[in-house]
C-alpha atoms as a PDB file:
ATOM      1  CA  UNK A   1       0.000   0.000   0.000  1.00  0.00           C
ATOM      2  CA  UNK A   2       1.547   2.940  -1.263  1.00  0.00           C
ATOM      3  CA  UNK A   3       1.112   5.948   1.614  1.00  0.00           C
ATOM      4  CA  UNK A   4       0.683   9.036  -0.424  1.00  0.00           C
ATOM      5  CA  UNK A   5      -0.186  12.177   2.036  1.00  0.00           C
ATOM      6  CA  UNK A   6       3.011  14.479   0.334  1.00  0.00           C
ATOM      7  CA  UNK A   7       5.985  16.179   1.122  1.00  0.00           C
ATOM      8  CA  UNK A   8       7.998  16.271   4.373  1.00  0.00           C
ATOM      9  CA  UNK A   9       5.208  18.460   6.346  1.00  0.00           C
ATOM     10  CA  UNK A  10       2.131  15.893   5.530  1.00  0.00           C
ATOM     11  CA  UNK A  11       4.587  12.860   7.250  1.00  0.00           C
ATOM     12  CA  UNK A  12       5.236  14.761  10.451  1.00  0.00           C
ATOM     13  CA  UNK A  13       1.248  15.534  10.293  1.00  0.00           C
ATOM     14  CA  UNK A  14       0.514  11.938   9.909  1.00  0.00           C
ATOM     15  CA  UNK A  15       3.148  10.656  12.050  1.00  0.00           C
ATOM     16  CA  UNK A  16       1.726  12.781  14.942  1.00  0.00           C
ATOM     17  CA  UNK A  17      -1.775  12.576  14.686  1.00  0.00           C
ATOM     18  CA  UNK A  18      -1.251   8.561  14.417  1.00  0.00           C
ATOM     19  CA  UNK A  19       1.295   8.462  17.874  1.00  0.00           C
ATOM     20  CA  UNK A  20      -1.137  10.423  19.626  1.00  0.00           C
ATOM     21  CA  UNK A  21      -3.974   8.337  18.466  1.00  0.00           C
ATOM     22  CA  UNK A  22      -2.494   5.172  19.324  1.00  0.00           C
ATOM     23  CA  UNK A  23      -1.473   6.962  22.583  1.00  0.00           C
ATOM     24  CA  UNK A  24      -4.721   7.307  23.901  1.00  0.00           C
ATOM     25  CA  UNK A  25      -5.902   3.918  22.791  1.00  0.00           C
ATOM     26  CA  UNK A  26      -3.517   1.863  24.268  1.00  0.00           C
ATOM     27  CA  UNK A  27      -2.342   4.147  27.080  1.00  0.00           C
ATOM     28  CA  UNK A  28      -5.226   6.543  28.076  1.00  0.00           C
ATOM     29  CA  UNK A  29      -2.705   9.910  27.362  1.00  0.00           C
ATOM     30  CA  UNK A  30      -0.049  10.273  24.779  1.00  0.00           C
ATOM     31  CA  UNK A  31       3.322  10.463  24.795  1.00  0.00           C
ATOM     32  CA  UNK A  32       4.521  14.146  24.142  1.00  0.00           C
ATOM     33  CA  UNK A  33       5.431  15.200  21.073  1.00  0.00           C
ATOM     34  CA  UNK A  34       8.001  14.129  20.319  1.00  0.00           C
ATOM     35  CA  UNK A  35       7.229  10.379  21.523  1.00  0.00           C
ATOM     36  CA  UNK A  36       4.151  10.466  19.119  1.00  0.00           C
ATOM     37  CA  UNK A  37       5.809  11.380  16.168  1.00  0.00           C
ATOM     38  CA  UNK A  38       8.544   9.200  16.391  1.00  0.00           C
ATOM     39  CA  UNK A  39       5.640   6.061  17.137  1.00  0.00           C
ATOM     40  CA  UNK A  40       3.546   7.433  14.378  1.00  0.00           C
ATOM     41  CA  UNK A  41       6.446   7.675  12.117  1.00  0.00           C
ATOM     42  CA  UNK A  42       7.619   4.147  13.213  1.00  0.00           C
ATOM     43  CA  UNK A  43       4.015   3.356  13.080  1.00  0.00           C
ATOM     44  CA  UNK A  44       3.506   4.811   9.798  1.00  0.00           C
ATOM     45  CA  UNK A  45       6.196   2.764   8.449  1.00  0.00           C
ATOM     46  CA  UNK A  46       5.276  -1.038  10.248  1.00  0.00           C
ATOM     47  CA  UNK A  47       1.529  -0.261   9.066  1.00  0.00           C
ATOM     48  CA  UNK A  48       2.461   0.677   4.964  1.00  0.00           C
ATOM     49  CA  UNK A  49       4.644  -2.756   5.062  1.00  0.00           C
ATOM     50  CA  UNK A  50       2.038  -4.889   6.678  1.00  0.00           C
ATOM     51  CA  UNK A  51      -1.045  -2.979   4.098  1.00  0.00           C
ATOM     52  CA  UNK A  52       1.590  -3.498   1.255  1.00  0.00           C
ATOM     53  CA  UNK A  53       1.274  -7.141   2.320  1.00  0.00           C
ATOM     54  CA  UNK A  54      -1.844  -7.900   2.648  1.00  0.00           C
ATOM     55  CA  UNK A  55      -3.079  -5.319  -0.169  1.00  0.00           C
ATOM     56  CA  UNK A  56      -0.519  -5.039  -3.005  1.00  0.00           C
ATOM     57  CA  UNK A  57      -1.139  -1.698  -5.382  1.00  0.00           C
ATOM     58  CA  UNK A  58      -3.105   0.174  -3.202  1.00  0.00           C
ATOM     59  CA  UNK A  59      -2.810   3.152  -2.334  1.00  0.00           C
ATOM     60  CA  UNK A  60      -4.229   5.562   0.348  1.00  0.00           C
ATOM     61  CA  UNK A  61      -5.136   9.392   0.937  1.00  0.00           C
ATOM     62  CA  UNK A  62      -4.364  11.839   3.531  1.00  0.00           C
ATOM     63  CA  UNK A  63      -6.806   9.713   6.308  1.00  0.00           C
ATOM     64  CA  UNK A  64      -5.789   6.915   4.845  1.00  0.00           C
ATOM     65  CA  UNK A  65      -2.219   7.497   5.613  1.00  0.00           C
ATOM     66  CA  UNK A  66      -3.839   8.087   9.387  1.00  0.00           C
ATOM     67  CA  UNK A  67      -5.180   5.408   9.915  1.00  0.00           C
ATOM     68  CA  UNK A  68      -2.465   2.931   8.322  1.00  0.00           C
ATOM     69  CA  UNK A  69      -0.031   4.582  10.473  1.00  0.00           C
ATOM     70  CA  UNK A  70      -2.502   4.746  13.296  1.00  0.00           C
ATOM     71  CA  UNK A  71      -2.642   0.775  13.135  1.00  0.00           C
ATOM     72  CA  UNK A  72       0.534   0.284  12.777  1.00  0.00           C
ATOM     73  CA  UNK A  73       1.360   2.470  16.076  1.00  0.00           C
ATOM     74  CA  UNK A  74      -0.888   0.581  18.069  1.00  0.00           C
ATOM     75  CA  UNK A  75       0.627  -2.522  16.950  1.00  0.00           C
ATOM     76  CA  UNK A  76       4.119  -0.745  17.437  1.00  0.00           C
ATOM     77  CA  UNK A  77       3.078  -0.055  21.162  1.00  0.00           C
ATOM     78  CA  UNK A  78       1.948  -3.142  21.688  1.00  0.00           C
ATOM     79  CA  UNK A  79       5.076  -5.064  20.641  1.00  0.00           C
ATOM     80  CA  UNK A  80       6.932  -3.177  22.906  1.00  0.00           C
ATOM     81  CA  UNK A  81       4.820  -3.627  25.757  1.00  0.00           C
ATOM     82  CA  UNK A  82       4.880  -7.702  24.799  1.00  0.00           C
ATOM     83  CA  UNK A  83       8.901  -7.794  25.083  1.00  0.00           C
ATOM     84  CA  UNK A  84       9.175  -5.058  28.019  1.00  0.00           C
ATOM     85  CA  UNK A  85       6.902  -6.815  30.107  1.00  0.00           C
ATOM     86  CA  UNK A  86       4.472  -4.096  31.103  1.00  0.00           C
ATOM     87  CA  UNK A  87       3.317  -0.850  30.369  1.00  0.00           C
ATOM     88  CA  UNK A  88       6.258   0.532  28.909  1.00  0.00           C
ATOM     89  CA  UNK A  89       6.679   3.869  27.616  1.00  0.00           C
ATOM     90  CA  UNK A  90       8.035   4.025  23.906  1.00  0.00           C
END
């Protein structure tokens, strides 16, 4: 899946609004700013790979983008947690 939101400002968009998303779904608050961007980025990039997997040649939007990278935060998040032990901060 092919995430198409544009240029270097629409990533850090997407990247943030996906981290602080996945934030409050699997921890009840985010994680700063910093913290979700860099799991929204991360996320971004685990969620296009897994899409791209499981739907070769697609492509998404802007909220597209959102919610691949959303899904791929929370699953992000949730690996850590599995090999940390706990609740874990990313």
């Amino acid at each position: 899946m092919a995430l198409e939101p544009g240029g270097i400002i629409a990533w850090l968009i997407v990247g943030l609004i996906a981290g602080w998303l996945a934030g409050l779904v699997m921890r009840g608050a985010g994680y700063g700013v910093i913290g979700d961007l860099i799991i929204g980025i991360i996320g971004a990039f685990i969620g296009g790979l897994l899409f791209r997997f499981l739907l070769p040649g697609s492509s998404a939007g802007l909220i597209g983008s959102i919610v691949v990278a959303f899904i791929g935060a929370v699953i992000l998040i949730w690996i850590v947690r599995a090999l940390s032990g706990g609740r874990a901060t990313v």
